[in-house]
Protein backbone atom coordinates (compact mmCIF):
# COMPACT_ATOMS: atom_id res chain seq x y z
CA UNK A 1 -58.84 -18.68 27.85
CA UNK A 2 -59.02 -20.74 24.90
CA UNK A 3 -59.88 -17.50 22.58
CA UNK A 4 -56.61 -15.99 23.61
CA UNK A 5 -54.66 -19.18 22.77
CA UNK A 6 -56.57 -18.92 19.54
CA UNK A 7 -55.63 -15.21 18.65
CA UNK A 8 -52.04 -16.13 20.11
CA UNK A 9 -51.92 -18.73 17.16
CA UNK A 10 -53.02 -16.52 14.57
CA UNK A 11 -51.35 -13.33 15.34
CA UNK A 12 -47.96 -15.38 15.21
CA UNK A 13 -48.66 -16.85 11.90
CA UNK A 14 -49.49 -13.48 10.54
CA UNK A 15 -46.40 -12.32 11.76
CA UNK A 16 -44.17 -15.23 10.68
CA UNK A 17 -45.85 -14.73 7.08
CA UNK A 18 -44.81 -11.22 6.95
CA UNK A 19 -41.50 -12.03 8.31
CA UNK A 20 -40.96 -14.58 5.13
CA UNK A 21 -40.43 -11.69 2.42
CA UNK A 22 -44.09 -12.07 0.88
CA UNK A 23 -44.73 -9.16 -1.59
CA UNK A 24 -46.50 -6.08 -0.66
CA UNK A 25 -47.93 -3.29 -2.36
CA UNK A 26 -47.16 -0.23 -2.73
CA UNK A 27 -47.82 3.15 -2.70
CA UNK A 28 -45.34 5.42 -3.70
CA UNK A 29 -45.70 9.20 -4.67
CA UNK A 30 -45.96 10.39 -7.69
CA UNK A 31 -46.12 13.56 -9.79
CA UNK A 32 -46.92 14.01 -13.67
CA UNK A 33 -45.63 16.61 -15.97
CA UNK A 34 -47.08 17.11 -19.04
CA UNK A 35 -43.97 18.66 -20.25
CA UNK A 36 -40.65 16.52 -19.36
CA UNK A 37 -37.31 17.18 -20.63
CA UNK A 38 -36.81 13.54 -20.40
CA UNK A 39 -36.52 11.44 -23.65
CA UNK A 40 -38.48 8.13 -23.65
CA UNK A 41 -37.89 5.65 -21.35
CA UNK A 42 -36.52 5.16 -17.35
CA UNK A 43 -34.22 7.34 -15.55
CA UNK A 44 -32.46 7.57 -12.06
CA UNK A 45 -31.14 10.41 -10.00
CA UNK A 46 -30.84 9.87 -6.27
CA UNK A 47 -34.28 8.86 -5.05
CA UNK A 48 -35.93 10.26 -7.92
CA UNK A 49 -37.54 8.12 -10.75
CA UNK A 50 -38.39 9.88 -13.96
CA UNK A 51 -41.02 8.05 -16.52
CA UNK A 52 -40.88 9.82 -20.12
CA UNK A 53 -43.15 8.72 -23.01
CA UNK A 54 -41.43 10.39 -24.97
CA UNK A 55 -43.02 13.32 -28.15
CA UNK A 56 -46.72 12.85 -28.20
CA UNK A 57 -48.82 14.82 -30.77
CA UNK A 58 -51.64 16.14 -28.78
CA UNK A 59 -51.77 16.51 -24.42
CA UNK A 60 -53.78 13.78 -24.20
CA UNK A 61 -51.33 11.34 -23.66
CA UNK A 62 -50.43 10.22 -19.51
CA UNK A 63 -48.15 7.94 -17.60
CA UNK A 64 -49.08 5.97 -14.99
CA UNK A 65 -47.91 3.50 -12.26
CA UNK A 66 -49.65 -0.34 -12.68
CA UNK A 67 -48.54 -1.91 -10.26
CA UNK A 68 -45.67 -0.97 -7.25
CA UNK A 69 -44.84 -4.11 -5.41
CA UNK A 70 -41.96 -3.78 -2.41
CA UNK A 71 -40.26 -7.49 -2.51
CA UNK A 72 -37.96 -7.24 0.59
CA UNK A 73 -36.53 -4.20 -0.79
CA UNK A 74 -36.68 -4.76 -4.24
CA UNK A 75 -38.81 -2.42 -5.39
CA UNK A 76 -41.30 -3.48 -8.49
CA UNK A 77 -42.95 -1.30 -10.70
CA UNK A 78 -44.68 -1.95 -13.76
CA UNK A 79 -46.00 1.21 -15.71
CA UNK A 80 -48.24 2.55 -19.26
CA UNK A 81 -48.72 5.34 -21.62
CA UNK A 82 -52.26 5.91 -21.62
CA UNK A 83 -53.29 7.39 -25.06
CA UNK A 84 -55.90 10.10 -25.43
CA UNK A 85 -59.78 8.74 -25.27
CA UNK A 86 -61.40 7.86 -29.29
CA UNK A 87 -63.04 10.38 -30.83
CA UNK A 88 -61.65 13.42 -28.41
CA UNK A 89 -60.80 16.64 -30.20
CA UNK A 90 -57.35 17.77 -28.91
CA UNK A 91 -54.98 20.49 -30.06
CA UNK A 92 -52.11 19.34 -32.38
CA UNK A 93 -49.29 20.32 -29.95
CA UNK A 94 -46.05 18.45 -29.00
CA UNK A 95 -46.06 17.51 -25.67
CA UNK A 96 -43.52 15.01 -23.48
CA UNK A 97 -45.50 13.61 -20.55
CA UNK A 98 -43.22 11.83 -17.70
CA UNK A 99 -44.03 10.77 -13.99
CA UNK A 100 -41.40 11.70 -11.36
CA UNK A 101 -41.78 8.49 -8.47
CA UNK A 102 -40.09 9.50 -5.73
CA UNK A 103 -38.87 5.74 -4.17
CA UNK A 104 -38.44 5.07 -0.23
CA UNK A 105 -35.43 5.18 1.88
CA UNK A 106 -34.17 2.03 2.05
CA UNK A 107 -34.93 0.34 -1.12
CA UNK A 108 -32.06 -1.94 -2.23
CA UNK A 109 -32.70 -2.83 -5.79
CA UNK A 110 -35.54 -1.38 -8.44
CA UNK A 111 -37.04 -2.88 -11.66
CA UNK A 112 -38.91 -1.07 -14.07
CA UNK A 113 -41.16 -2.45 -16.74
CA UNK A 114 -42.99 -1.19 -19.60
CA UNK A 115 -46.22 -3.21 -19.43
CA UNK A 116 -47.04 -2.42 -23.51
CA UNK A 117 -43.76 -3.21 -24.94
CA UNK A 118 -42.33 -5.27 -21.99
CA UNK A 119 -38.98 -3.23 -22.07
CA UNK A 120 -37.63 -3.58 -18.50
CA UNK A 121 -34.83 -1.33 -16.54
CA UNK A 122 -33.06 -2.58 -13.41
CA UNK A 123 -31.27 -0.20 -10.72
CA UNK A 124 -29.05 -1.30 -7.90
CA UNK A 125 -28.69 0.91 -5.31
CA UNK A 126 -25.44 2.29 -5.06
């Protein structure tokens, strides 16, 4: 009898903790493209989140999601530009890596930050 009270007590704190807005990760799906049209930088279209890195010399270079936190529907994502590994011998090509995220439903807000240069975007949903 006791045990139950007990389990009572901490199921409903649980549940008032994730009522209170706390964080929570993340994990949203993704897609890379080692040949974007997209310049540098953040873009929006519908549900659709495009990541460019912009003209890289050699295919070596990625993008890639850090972090992905849901805040009470603000979504937060923090992302890089992985360069190629020292001492790898790539082709000299142009390429334009970007990640398409493709966000939930009912997000309500999104920020986007570069976690090298610390550039940030923000999106309200509209």
């Amino acid at each position: 009898m006791r045990l139950t009270k007990i389990v009572g007590v901490v199921t409903g704190t649980l549940a008032i903790a994730a009522c209170a807005g706390k964080p929570a990760a993340l994990d949203l799906s993704t897609s890379a493209n080692p040949q974007c049209k997209a310049n540098a930088g953040v873009s929006l279209m519908d549900s659709t989140l495009t990541i460019g890195a912009g003209s890289k010399p050699t295919p070596g270079y990625n993008v890639q999601l850090e972090e992905q936190i849901d805040d009470d529907g603000h979504i937060k994502l923090t992302y890089d530009v992985s360069s190629p590994r020292a001492g790898v011998i790539l082709p000299q090509m142009i390429t334009t890596p970007c990640l398409y995220v493709t966000l939930p439903d009912d997000w309500e807000r999104l920020s986007v930050m570069n976690k090298e240069s610390g550039q940030s975007w923000v999106f309200d949903r509209p």
